[in-house]
PDB file of N, CA and C in Angstrom:
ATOM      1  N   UNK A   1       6.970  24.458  -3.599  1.00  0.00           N
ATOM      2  CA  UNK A   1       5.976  23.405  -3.516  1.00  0.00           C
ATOM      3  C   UNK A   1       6.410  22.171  -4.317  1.00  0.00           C
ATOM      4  N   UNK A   2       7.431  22.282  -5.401  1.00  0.00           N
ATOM      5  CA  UNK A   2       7.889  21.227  -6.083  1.00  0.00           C
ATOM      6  C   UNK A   2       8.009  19.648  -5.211  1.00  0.00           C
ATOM      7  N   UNK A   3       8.479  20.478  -3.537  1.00  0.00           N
ATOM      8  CA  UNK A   3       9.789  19.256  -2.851  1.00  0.00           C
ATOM      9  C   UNK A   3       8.234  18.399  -2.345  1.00  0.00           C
ATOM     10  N   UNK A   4       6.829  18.782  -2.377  1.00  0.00           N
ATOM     11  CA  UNK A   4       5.544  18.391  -1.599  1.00  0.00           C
ATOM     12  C   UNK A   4       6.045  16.630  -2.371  1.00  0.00           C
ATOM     13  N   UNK A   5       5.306  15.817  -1.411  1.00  0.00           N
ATOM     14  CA  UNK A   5       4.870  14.375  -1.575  1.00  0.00           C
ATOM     15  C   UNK A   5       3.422  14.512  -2.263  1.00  0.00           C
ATOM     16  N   UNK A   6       4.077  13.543  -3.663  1.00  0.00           N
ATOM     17  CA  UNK A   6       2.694  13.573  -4.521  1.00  0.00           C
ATOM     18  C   UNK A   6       2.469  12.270  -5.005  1.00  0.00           C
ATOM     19  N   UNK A   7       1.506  11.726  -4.849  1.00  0.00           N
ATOM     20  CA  UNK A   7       1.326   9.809  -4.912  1.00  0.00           C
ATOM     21  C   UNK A   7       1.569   9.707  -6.396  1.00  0.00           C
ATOM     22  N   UNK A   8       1.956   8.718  -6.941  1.00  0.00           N
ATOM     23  CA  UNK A   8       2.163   8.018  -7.997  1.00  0.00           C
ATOM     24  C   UNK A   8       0.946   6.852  -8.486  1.00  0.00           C
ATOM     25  N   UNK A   9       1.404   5.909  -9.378  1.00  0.00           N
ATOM     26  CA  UNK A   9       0.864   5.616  -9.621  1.00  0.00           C
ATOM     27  C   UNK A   9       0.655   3.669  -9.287  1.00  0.00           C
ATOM     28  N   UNK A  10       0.212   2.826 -10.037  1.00  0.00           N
ATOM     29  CA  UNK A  10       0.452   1.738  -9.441  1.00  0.00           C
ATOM     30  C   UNK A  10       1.943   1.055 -10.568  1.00  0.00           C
ATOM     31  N   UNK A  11       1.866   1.028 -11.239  1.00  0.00           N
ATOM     32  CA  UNK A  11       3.678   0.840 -12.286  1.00  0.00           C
ATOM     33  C   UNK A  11       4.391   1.806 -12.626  1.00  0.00           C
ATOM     34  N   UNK A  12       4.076   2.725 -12.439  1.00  0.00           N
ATOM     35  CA  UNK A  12       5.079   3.717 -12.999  1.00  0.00           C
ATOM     36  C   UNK A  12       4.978   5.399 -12.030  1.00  0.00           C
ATOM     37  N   UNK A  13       5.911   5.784 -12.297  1.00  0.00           N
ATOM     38  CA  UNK A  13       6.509   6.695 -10.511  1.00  0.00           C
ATOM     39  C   UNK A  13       5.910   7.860 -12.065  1.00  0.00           C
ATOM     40  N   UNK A  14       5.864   9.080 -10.800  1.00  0.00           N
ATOM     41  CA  UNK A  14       5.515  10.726 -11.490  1.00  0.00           C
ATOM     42  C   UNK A  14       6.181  11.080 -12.161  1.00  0.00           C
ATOM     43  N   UNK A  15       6.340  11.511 -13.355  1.00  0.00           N
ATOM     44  CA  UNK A  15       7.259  12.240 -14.407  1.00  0.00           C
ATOM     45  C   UNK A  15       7.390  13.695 -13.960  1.00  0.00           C
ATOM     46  N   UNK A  16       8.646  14.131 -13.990  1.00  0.00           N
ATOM     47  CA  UNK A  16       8.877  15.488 -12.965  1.00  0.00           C
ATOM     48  C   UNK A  16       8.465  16.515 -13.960  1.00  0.00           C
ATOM     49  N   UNK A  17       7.924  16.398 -15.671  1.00  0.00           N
ATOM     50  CA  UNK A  17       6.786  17.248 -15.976  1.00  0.00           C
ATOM     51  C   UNK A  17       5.144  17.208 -15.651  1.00  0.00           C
ATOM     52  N   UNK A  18       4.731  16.663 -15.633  1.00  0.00           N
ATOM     53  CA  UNK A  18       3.643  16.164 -14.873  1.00  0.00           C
ATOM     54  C   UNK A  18       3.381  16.432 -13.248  1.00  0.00           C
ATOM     55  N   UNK A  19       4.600  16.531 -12.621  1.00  0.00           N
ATOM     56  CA  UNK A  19       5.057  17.050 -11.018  1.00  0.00           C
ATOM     57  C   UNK A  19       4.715  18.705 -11.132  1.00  0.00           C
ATOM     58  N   UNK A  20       5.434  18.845 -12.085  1.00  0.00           N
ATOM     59  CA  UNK A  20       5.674  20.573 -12.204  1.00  0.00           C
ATOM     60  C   UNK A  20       4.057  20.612 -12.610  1.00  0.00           C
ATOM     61  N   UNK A  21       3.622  20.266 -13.418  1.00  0.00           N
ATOM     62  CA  UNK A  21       2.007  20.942 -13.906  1.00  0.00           C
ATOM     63  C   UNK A  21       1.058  20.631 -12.865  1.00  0.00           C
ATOM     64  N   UNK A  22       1.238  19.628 -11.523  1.00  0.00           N
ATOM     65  CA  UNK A  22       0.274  19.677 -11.309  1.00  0.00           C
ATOM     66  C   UNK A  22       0.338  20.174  -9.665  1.00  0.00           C
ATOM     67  N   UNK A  23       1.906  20.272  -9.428  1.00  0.00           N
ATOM     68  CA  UNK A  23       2.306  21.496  -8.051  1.00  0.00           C
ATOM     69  C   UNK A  23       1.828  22.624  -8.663  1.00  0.00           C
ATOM     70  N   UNK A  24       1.713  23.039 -10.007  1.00  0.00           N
ATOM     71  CA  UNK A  24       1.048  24.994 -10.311  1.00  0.00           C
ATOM     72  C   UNK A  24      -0.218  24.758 -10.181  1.00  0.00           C
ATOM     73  N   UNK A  25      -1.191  23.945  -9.904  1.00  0.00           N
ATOM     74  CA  UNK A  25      -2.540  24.243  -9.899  1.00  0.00           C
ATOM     75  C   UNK A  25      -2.833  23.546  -8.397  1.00  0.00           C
ATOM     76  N   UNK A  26      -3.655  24.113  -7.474  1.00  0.00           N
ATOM     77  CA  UNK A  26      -3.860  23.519  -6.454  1.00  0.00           C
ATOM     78  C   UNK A  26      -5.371  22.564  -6.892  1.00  0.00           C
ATOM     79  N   UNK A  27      -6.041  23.227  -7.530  1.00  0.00           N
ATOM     80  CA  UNK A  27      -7.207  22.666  -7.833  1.00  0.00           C
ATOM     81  C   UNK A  27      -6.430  20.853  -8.548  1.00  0.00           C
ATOM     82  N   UNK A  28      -5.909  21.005  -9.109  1.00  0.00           N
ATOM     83  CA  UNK A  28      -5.291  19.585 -10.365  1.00  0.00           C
ATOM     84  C   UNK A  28      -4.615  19.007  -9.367  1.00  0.00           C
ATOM     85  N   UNK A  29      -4.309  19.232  -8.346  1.00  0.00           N
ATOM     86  CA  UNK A  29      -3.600  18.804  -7.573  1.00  0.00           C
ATOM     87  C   UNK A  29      -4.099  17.973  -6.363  1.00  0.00           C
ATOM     88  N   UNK A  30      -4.906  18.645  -5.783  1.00  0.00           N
ATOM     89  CA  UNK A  30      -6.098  18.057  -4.662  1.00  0.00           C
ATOM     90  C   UNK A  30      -7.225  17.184  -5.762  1.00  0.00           C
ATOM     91  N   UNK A  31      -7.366  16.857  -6.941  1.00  0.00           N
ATOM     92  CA  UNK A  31      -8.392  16.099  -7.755  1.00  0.00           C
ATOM     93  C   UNK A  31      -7.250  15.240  -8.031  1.00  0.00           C
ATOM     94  N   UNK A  32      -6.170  15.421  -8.146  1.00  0.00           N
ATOM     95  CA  UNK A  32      -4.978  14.060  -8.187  1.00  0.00           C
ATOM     96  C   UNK A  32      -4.416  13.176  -6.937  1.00  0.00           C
ATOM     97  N   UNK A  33      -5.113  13.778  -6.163  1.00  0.00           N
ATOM     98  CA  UNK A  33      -4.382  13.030  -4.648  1.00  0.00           C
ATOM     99  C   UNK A  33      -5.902  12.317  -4.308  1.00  0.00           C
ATOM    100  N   UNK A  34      -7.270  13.166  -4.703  1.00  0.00           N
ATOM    101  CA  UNK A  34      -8.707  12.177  -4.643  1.00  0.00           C
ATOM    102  C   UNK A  34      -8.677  11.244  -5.717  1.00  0.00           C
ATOM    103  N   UNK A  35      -7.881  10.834  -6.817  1.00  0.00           N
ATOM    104  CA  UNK A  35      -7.964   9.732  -7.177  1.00  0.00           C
ATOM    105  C   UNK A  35      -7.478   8.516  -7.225  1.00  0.00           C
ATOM    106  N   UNK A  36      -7.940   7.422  -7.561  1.00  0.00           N
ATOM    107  CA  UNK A  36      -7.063   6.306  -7.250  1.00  0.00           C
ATOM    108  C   UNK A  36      -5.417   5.882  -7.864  1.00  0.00           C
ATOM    109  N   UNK A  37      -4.835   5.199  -7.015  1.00  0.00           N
ATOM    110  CA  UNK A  37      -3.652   5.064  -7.504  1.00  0.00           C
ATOM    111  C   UNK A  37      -3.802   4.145  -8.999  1.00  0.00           C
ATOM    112  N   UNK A  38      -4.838   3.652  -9.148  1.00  0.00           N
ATOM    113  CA  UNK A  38      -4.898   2.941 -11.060  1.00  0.00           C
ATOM    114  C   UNK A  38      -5.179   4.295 -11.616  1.00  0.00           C
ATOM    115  N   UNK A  39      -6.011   5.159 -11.315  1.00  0.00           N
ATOM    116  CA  UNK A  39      -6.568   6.015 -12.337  1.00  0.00           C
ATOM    117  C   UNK A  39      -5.542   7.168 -12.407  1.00  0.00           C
ATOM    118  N   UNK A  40      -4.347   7.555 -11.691  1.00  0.00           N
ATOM    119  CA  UNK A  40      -3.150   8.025 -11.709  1.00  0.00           C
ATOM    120  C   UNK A  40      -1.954   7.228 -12.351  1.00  0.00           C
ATOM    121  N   UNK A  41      -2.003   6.350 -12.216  1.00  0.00           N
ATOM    122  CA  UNK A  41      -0.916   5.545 -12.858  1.00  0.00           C
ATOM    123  C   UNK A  41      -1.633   5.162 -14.762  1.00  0.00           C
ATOM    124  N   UNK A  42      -3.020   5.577 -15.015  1.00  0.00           N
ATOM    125  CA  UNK A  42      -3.566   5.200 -16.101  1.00  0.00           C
ATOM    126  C   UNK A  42      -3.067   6.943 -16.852  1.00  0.00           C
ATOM    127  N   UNK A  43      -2.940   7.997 -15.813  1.00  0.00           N
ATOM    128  CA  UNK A  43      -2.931   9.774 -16.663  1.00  0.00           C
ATOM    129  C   UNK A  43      -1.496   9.552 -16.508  1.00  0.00           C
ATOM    130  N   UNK A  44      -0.474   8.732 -15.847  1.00  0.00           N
ATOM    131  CA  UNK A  44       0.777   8.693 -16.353  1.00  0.00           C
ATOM    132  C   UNK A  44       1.231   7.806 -17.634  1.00  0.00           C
ATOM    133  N   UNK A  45       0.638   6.773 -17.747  1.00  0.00           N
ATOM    134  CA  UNK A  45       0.921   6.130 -18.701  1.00  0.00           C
ATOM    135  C   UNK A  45       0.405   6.816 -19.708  1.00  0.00           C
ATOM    136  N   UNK A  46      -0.514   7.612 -19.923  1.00  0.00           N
ATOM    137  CA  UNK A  46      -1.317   8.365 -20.947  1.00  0.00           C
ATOM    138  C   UNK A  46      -0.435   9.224 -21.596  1.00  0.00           C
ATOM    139  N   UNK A  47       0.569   9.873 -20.481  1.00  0.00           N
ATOM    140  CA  UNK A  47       0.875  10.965 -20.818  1.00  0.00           C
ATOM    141  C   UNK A  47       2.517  10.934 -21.693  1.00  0.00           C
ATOM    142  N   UNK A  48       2.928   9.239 -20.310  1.00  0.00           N
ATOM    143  CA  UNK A  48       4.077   8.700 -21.324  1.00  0.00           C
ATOM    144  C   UNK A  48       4.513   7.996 -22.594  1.00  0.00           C
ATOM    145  N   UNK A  49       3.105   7.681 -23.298  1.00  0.00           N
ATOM    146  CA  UNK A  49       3.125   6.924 -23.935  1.00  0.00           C
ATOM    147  C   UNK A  49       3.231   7.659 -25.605  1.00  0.00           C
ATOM    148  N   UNK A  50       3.174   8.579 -25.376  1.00  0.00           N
ATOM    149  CA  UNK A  50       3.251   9.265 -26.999  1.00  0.00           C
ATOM    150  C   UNK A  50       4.912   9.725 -27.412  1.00  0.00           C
ATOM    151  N   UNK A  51       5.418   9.903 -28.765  1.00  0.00           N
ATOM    152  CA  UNK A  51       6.486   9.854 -28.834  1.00  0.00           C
ATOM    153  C   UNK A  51       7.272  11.395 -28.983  1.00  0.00           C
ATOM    154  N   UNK A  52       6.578  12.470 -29.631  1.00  0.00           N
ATOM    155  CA  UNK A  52       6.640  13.436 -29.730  1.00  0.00           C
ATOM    156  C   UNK A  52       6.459  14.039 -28.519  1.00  0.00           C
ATOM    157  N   UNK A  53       8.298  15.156 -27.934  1.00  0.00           N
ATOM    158  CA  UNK A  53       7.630  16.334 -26.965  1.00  0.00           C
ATOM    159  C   UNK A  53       6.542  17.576 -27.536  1.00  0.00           C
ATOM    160  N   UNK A  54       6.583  17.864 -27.672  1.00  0.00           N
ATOM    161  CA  UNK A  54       5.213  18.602 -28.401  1.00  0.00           C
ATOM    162  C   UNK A  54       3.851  17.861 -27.734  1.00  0.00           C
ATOM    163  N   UNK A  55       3.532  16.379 -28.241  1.00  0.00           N
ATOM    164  CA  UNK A  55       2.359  16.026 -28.002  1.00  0.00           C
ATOM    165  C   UNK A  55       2.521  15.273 -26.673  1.00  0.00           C
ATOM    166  N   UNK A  56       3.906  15.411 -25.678  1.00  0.00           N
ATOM    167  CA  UNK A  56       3.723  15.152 -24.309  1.00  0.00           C
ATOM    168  C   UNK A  56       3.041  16.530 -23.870  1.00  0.00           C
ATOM    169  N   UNK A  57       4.189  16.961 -24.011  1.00  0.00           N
ATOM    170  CA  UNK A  57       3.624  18.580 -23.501  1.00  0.00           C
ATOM    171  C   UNK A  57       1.963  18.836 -23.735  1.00  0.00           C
ATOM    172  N   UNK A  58       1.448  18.486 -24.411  1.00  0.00           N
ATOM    173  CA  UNK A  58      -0.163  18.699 -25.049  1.00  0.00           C
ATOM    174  C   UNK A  58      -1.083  17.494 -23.628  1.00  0.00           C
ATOM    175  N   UNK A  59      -0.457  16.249 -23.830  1.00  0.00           N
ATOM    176  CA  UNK A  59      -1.022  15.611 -22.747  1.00  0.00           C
ATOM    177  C   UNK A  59      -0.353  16.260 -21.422  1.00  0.00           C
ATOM    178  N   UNK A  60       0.502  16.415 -20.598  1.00  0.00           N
ATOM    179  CA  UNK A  60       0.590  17.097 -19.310  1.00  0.00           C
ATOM    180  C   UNK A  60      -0.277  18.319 -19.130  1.00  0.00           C
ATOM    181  N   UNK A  61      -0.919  19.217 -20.267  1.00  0.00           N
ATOM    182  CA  UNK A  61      -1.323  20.370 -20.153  1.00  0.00           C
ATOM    183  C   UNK A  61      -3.104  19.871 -20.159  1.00  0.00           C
ATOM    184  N   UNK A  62      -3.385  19.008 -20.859  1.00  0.00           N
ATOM    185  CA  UNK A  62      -4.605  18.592 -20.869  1.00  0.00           C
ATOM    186  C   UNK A  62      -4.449  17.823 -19.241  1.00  0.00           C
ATOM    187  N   UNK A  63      -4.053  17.119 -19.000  1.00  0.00           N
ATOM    188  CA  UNK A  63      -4.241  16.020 -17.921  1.00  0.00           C
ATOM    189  C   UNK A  63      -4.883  17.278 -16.735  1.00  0.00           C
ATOM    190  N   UNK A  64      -3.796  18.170 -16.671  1.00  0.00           N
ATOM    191  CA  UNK A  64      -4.189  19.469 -15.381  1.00  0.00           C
ATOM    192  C   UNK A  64      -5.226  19.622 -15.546  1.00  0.00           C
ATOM    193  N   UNK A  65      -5.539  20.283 -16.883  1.00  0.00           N
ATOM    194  CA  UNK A  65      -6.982  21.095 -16.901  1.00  0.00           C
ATOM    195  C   UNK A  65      -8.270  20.060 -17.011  1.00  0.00           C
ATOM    196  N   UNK A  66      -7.615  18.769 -17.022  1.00  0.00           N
ATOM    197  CA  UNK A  66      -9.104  17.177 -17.136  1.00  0.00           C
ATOM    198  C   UNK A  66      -9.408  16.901 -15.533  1.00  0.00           C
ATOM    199  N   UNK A  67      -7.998  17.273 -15.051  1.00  0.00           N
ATOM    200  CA  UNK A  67      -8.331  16.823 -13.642  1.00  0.00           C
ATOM    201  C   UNK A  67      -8.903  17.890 -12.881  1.00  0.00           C
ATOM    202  N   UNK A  68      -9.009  19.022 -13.434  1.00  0.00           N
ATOM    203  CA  UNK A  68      -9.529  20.480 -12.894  1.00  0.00           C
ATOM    204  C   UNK A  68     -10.813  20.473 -12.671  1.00  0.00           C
ATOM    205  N   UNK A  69     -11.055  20.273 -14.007  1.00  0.00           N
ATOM    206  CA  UNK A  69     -12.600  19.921 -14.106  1.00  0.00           C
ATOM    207  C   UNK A  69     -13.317  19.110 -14.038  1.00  0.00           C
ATOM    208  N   UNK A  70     -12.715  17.845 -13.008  1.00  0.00           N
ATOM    209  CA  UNK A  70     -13.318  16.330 -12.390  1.00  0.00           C
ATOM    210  C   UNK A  70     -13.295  15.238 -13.034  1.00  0.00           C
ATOM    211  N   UNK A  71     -12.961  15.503 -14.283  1.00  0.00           N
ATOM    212  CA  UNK A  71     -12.516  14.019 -14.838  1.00  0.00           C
ATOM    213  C   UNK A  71     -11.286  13.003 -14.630  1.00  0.00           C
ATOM    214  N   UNK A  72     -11.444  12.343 -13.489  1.00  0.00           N
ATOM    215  CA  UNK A  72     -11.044  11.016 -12.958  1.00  0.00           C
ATOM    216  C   UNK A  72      -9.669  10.066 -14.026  1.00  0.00           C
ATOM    217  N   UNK A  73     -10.234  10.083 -14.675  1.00  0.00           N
ATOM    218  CA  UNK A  73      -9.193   9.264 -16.071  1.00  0.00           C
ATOM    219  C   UNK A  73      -9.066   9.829 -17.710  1.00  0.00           C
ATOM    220  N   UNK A  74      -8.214   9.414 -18.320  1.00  0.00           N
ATOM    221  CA  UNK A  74      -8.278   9.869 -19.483  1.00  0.00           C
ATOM    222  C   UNK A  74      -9.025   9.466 -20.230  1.00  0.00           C
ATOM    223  N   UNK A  75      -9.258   9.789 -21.373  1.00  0.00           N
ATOM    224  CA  UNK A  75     -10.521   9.889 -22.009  1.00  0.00           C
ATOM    225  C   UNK A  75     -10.076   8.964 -23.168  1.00  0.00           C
ATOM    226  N   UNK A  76     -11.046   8.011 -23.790  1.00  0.00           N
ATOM    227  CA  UNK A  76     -10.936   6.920 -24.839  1.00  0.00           C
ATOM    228  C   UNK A  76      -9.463   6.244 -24.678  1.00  0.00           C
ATOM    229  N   UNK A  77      -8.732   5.878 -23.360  1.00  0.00           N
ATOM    230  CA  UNK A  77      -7.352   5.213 -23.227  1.00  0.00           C
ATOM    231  C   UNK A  77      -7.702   3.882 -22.732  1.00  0.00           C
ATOM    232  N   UNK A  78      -6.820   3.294 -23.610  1.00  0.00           N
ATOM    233  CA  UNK A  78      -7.729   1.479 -22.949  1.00  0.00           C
ATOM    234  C   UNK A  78      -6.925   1.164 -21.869  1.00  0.00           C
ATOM    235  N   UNK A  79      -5.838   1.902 -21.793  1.00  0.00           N
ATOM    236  CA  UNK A  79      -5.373   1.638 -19.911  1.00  0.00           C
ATOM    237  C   UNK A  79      -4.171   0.946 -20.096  1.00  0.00           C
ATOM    238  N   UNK A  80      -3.413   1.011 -19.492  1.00  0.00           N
ATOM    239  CA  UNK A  80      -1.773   1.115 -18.819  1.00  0.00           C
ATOM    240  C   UNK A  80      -1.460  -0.646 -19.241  1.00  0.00           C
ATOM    241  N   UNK A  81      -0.738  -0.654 -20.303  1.00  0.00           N
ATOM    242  CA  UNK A  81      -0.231  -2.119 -20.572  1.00  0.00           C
ATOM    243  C   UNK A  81       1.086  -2.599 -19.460  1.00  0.00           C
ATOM    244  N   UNK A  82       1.637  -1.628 -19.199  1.00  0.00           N
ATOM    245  CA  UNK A  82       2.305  -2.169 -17.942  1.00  0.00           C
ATOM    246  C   UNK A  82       1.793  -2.610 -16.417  1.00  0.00           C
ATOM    247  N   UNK A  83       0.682  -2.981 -16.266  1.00  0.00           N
ATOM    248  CA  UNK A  83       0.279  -3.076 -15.239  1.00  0.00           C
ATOM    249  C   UNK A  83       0.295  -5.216 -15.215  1.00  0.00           C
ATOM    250  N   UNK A  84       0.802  -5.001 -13.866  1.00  0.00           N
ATOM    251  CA  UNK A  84       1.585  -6.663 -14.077  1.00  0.00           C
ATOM    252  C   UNK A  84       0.119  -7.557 -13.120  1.00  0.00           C
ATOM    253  N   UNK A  85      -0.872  -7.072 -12.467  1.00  0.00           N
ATOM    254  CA  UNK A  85      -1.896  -7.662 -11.776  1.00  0.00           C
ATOM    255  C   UNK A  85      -2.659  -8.187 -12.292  1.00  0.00           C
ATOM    256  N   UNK A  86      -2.880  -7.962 -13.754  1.00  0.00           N
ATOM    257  CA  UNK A  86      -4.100  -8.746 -14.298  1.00  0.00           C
ATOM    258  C   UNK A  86      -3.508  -8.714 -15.728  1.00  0.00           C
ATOM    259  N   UNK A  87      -4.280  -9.730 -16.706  1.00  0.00           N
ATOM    260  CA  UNK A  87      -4.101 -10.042 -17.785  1.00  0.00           C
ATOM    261  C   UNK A  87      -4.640  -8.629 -18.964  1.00  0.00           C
ATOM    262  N   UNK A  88      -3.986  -8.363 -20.209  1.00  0.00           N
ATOM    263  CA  UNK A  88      -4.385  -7.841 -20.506  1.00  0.00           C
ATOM    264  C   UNK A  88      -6.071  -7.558 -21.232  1.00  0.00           C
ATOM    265  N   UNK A  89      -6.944  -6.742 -21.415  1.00  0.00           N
ATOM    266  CA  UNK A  89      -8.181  -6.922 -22.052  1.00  0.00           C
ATOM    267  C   UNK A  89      -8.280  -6.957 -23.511  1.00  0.00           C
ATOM    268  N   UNK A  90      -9.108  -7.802 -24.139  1.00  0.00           N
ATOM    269  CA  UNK A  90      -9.615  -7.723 -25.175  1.00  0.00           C
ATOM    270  C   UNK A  90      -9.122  -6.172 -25.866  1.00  0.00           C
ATOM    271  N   UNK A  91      -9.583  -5.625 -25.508  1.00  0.00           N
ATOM    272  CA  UNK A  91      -9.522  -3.993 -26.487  1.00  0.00           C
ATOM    273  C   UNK A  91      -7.658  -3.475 -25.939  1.00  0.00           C
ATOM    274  N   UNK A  92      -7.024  -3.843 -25.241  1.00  0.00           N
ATOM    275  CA  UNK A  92      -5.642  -3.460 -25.185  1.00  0.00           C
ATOM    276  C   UNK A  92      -5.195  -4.087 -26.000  1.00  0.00           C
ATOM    277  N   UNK A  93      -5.258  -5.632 -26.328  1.00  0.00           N
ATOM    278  CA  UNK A  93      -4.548  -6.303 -27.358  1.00  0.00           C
ATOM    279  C   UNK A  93      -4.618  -5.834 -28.944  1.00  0.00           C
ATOM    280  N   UNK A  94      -6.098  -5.889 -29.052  1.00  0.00           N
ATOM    281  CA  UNK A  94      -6.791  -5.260 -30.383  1.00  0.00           C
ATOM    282  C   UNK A  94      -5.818  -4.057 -30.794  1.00  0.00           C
ATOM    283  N   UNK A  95      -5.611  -3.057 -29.671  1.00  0.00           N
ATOM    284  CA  UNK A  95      -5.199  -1.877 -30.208  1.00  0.00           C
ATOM    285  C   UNK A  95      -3.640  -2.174 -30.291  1.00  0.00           C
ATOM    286  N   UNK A  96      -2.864  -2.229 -29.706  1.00  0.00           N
ATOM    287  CA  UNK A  96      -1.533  -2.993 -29.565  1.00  0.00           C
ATOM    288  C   UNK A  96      -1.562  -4.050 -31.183  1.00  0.00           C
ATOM    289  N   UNK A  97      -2.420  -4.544 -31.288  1.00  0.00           N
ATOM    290  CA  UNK A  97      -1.878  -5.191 -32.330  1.00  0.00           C
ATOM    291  C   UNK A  97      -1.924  -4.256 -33.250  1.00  0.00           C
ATOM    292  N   UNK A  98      -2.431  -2.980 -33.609  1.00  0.00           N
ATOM    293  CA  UNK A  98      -2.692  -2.266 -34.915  1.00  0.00           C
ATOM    294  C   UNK A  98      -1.719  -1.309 -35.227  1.00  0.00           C
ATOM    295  N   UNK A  99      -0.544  -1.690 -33.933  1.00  0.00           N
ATOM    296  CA  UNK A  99       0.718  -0.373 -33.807  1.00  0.00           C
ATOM    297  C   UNK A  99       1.681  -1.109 -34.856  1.00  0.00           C
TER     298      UNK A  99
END
C-alpha cells in the first residue's frame, strides 16, 4: 500500500514518514484524503518543523491518531510560514520573532 497516491499538501510534498504512518491506518488515511490540501500541508509543516527525531517521531504518531479521531488540523499551530499566497498573520510573526 506504500506505492497508493496520497495528496500532499499546498508547499510542501509528504514526508515518506508520515506516508508510512498514515498507509498503516486506513481510518488516518481516508480522514487525510477528506481534508483540505491547507489543512494537510499545515500537519506537514507541523510535523517538519521540530528539530529532534524523537519529537518528529512523537508528531507523525500523534498526527495518525488526531486524524483518527477527526481532528482536521493541528492543535495550537499558527500555520505553515512557508505558504507563499498570503501575507503572514499577526500571531506567526509574534511567534517567529520569540525563536
Amino acid at each position: 500500500m506504500l506505492n497508493k497516491e496520497i495528496s500532499g499538501g499546498t508547499a510542501h510534498k509528504l514526508p515518506s514518514d508520515l506516508r508510512k504512518a498514515l498507509t498503516s491506518s486506513k481510518k488516518a488515511l481516508s480522514a487525510w484524503e477528506d481534508i483540505t490540501p491547507l489543512a494537510r500541508n499545515e500537519w506537514i509543516c507541523w510535523v517538519q518543523s521540530v528539530k529532534k527525531k524523537e519529537t518528529r517521531a512523537e508528531h507523525v504518531e500523534r498526527a495518525t491518531e488526531d486524524l483518527t479521531k477527526g481532528k482536521r488540523r493541528p492543535c495550537c499551530w499558527v500555520g505553515c510560514v512557508h505558504r507563499k499566497d498570503k501575507p503572514m498573520s499577526s500571531s506567526q510573526k509574534y511567534v517567529l520573532s520569540k525563536k
